[in-house]
C-alpha atoms as a PDB file:
ATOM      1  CA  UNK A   1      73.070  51.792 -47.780  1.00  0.00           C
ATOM      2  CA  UNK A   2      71.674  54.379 -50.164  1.00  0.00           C
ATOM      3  CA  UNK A   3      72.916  58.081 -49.188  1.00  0.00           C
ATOM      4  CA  UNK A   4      71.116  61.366 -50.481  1.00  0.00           C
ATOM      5  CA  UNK A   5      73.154  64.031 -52.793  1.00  0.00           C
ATOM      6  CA  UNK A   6      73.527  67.133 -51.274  1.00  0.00           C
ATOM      7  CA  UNK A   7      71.194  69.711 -52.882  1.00  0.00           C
ATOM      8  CA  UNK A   8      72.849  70.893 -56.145  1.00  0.00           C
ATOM      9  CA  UNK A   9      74.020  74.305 -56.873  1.00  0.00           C
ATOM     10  CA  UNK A  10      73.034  73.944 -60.610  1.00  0.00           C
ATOM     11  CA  UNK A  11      69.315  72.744 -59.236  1.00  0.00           C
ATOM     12  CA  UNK A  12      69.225  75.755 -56.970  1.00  0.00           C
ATOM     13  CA  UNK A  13      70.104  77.896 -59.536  1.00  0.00           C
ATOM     14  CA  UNK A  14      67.726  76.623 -61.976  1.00  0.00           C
ATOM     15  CA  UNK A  15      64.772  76.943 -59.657  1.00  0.00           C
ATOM     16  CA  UNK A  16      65.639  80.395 -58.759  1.00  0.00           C
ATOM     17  CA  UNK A  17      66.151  81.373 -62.614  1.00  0.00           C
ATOM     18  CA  UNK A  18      62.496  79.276 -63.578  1.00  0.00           C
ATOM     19  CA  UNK A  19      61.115  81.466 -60.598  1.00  0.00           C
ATOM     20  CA  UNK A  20      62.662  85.099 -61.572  1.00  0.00           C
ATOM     21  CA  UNK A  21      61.098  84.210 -65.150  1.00  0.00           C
ATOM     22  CA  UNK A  22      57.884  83.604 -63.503  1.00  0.00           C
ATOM     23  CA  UNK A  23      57.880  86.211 -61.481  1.00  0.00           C
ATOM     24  CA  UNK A  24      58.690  88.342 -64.067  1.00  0.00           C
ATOM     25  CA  UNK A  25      56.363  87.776 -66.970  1.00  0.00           C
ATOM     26  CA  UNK A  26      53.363  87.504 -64.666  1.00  0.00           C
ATOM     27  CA  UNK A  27      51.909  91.548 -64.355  1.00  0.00           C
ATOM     28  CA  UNK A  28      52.252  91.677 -67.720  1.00  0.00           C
ATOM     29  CA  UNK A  29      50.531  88.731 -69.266  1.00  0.00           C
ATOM     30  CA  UNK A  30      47.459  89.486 -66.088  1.00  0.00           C
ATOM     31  CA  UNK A  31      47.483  93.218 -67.283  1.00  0.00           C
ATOM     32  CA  UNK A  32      47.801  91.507 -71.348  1.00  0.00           C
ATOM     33  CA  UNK A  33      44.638  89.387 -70.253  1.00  0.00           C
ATOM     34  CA  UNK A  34      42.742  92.119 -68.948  1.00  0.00           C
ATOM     35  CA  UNK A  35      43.050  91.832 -65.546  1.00  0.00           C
ATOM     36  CA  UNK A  36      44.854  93.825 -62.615  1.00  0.00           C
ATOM     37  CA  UNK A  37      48.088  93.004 -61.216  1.00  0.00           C
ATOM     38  CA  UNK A  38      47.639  91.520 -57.411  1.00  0.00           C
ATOM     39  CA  UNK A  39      48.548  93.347 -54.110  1.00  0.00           C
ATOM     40  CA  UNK A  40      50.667  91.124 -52.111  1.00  0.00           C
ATOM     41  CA  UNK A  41      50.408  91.544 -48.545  1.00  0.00           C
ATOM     42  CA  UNK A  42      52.639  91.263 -45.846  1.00  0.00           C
ATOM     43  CA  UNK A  43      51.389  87.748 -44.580  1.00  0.00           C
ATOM     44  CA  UNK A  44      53.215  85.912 -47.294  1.00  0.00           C
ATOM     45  CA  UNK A  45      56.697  87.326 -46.773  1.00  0.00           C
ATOM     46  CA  UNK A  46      56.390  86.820 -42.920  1.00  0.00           C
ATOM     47  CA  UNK A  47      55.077  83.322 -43.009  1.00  0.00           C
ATOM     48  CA  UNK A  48      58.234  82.703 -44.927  1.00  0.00           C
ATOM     49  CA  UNK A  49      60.384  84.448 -42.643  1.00  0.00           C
ATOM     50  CA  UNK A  50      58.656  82.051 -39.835  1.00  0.00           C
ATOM     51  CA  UNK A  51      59.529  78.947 -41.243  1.00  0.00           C
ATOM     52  CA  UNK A  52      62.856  79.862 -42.331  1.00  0.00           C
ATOM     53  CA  UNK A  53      63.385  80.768 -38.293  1.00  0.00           C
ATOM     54  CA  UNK A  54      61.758  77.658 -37.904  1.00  0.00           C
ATOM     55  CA  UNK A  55      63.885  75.896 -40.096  1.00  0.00           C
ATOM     56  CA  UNK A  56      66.964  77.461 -38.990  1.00  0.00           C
ATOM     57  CA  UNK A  57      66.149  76.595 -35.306  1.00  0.00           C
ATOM     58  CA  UNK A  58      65.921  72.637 -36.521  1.00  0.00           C
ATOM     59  CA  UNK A  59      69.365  73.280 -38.123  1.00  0.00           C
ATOM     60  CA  UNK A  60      70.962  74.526 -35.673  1.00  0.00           C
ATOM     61  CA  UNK A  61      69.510  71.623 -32.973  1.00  0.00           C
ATOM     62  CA  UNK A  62      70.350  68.926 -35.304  1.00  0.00           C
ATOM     63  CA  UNK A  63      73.792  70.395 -35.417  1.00  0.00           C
ATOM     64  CA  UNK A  64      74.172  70.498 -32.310  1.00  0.00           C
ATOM     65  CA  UNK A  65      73.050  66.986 -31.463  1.00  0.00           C
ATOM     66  CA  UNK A  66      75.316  65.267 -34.072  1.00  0.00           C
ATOM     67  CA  UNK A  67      77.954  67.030 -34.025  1.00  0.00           C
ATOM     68  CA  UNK A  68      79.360  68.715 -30.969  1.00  0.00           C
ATOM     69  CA  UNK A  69      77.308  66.041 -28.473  1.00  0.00           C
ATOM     70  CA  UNK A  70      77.698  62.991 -31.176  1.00  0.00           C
ATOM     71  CA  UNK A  71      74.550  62.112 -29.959  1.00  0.00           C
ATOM     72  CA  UNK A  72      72.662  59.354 -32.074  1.00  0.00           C
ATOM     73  CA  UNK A  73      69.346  59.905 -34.157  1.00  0.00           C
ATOM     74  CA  UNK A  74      66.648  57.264 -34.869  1.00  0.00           C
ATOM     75  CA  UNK A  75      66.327  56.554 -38.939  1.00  0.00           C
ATOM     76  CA  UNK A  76      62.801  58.356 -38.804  1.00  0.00           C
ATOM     77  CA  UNK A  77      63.977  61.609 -37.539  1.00  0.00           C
ATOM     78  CA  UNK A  78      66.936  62.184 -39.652  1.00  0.00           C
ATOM     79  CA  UNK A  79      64.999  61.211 -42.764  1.00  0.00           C
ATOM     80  CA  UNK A  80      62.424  63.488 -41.518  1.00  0.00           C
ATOM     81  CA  UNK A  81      64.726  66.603 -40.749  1.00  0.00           C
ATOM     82  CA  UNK A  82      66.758  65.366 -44.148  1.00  0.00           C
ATOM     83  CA  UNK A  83      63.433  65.492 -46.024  1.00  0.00           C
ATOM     84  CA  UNK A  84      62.151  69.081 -44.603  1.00  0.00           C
ATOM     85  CA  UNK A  85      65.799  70.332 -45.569  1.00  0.00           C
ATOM     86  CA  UNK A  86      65.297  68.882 -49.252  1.00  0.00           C
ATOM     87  CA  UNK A  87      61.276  70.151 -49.653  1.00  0.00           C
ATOM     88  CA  UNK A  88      62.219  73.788 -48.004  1.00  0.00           C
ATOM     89  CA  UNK A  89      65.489  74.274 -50.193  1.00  0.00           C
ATOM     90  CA  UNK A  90      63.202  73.691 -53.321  1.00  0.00           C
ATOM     91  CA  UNK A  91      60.277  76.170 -52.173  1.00  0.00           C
ATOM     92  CA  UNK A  92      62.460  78.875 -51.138  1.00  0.00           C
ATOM     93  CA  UNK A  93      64.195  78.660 -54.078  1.00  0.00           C
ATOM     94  CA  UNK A  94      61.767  78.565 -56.550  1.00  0.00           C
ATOM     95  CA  UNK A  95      59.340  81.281 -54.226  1.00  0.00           C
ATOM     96  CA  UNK A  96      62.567  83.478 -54.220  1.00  0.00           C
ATOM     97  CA  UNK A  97      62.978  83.493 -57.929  1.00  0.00           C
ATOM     98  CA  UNK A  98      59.175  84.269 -58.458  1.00  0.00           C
ATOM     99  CA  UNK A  99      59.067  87.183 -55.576  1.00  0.00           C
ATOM    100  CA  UNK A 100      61.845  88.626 -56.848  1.00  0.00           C
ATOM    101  CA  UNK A 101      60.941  88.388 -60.502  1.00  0.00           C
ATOM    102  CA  UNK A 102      57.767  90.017 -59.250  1.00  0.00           C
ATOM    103  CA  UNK A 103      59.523  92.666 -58.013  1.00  0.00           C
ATOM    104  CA  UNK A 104      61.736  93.598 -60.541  1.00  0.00           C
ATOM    105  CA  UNK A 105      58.082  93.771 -62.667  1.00  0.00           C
ATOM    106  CA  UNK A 106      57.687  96.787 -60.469  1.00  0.00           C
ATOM    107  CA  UNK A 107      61.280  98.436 -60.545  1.00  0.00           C
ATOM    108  CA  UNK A 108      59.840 101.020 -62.883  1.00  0.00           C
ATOM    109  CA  UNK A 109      56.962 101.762 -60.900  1.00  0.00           C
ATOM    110  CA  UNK A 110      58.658 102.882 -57.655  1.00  0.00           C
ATOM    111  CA  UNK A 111      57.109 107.015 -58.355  1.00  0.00           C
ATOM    112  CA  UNK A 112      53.337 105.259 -57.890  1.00  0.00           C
ATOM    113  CA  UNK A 113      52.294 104.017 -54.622  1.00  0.00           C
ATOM    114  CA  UNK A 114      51.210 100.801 -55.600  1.00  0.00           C
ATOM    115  CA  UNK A 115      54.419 100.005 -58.296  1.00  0.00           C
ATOM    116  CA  UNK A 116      56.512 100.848 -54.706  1.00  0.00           C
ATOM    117  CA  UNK A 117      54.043  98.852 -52.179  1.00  0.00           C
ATOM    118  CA  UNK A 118      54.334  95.678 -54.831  1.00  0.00           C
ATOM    119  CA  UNK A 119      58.201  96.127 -55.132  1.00  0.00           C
ATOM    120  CA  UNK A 120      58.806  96.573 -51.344  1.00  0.00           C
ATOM    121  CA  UNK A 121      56.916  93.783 -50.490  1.00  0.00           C
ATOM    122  CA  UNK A 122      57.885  91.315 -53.427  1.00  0.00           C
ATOM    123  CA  UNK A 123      61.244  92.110 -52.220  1.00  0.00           C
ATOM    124  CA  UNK A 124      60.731  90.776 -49.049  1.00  0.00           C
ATOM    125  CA  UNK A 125      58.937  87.820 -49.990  1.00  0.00           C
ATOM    126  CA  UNK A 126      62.246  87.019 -52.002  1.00  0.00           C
ATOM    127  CA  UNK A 127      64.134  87.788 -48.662  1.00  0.00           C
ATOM    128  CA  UNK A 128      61.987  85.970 -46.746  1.00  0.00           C
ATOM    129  CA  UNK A 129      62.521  82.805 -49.020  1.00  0.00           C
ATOM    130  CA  UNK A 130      66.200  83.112 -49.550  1.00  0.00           C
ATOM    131  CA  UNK A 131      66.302  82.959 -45.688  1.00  0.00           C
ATOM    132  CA  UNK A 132      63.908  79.835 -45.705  1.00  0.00           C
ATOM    133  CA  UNK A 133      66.538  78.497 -48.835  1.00  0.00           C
ATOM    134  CA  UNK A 134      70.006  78.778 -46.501  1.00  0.00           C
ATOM    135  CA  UNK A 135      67.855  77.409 -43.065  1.00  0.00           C
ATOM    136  CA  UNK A 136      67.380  74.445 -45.606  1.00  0.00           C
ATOM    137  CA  UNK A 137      70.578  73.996 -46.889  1.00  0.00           C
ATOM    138  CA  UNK A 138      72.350  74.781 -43.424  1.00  0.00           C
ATOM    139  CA  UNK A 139      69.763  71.969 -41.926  1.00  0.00           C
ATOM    140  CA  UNK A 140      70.559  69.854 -44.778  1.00  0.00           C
ATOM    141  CA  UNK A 141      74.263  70.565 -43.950  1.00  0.00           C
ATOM    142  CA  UNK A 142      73.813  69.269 -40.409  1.00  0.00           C
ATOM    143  CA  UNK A 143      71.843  65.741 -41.347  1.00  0.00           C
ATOM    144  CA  UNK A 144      75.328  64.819 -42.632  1.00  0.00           C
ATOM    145  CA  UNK A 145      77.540  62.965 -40.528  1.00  0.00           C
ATOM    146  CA  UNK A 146      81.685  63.123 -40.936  1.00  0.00           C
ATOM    147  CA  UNK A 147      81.592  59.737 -42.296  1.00  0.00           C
ATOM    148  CA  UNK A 148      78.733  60.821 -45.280  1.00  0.00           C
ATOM    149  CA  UNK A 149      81.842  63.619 -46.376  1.00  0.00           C
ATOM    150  CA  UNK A 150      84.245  60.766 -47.943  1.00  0.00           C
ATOM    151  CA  UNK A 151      85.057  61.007 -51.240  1.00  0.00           C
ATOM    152  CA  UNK A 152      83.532  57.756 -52.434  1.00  0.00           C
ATOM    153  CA  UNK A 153      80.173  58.313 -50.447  1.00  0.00           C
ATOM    154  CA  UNK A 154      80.824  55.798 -48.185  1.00  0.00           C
ATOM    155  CA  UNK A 155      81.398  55.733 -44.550  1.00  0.00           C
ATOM    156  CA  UNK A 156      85.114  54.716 -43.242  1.00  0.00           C
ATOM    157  CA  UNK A 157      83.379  52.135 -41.196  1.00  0.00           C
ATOM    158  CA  UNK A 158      82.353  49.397 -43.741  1.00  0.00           C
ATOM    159  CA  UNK A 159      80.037  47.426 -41.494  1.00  0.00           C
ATOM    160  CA  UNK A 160      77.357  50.121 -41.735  1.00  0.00           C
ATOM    161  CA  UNK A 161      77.607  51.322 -38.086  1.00  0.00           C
ATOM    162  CA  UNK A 162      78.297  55.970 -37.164  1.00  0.00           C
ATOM    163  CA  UNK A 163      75.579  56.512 -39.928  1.00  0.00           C
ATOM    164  CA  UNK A 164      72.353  57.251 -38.052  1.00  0.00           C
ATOM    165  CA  UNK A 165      70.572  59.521 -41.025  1.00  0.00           C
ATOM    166  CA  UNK A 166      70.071  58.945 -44.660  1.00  0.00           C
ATOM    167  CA  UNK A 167      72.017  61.912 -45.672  1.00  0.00           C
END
């Protein structure tokens, strides 16, 4: 049975790092091109925030279920809840790196009203996803069972039997 690596640090780290670069050069090469620098509104950052309480809330279930109840879960849901954790942890960290990067575009704009609006709210966009990033990694956290934590990456039970997700 194949198991799925934990999300990497180093690939968490690089998506934040391609994001802040993003985030960073884009106000200048828009103003460069001639054009003006986008308002971001508050629907963004709290969309995040929703799915990351979403997320969270799926976390803390699955946790539950598994591991205090050691209650079983079909193949299709933990793959499921193994492949939201996987897909969220790369958004949030690659919208968190680009938010933030946005922001710190702004950092010596904070005397104008719109250099402080588009700091303040890239900053909570970046909030918003580095919320959505640890409900990922916490949910990915809870698809794994104490049998997927062996050194070798196999379960103690050879015959295949305790591992009910894909983690």
């Amino acid at each position: 049975m194949r198991h799925a690596k934990p999300t990497s640090t180093l690939l968490v780290v690089g998506l934040i790092a391609a994001g802040l670069i993003g985030g960073r050069l884009t106000p200048p090469i828009i103003t460069r091109l001639g054009g003006s620098t986008p308002r971001i509104s508050w629907t963004a950052p709290l969309a995040l925030a929703v799915v990351a309480v979403v997320v969270g809330i799926f976390a803390w279930n699955t946790w539950q279920s598994l591991h205090k109840q050691h209650e079983r879960m079909t193949a299709d849901h933990g793959i499921l809840m193994l492949s939201l954790a996987k897909s969220c942890a790369v958004v949030g960290a690659l919208v968190a790196g680009y938010y933030g990067g946005f922001a710190l575009a702004f950092i010596d704009s904070l005397d104008s009203m719109l250099g402080k609006e588009r700091f303040v709210r890239g900053l909570a966009g970046a909030v918003a996803s580095l919320l959505l990033l640890t409900a990922a990694l916490l949910l990915e956290r809870a698809c794994r069972l104490p049998d997927d934590d062996d050194e070798d990456g196999r379960g103690s039970k050879g015959n295949g039997e305790g591992s009910p997700t894909p983690a």
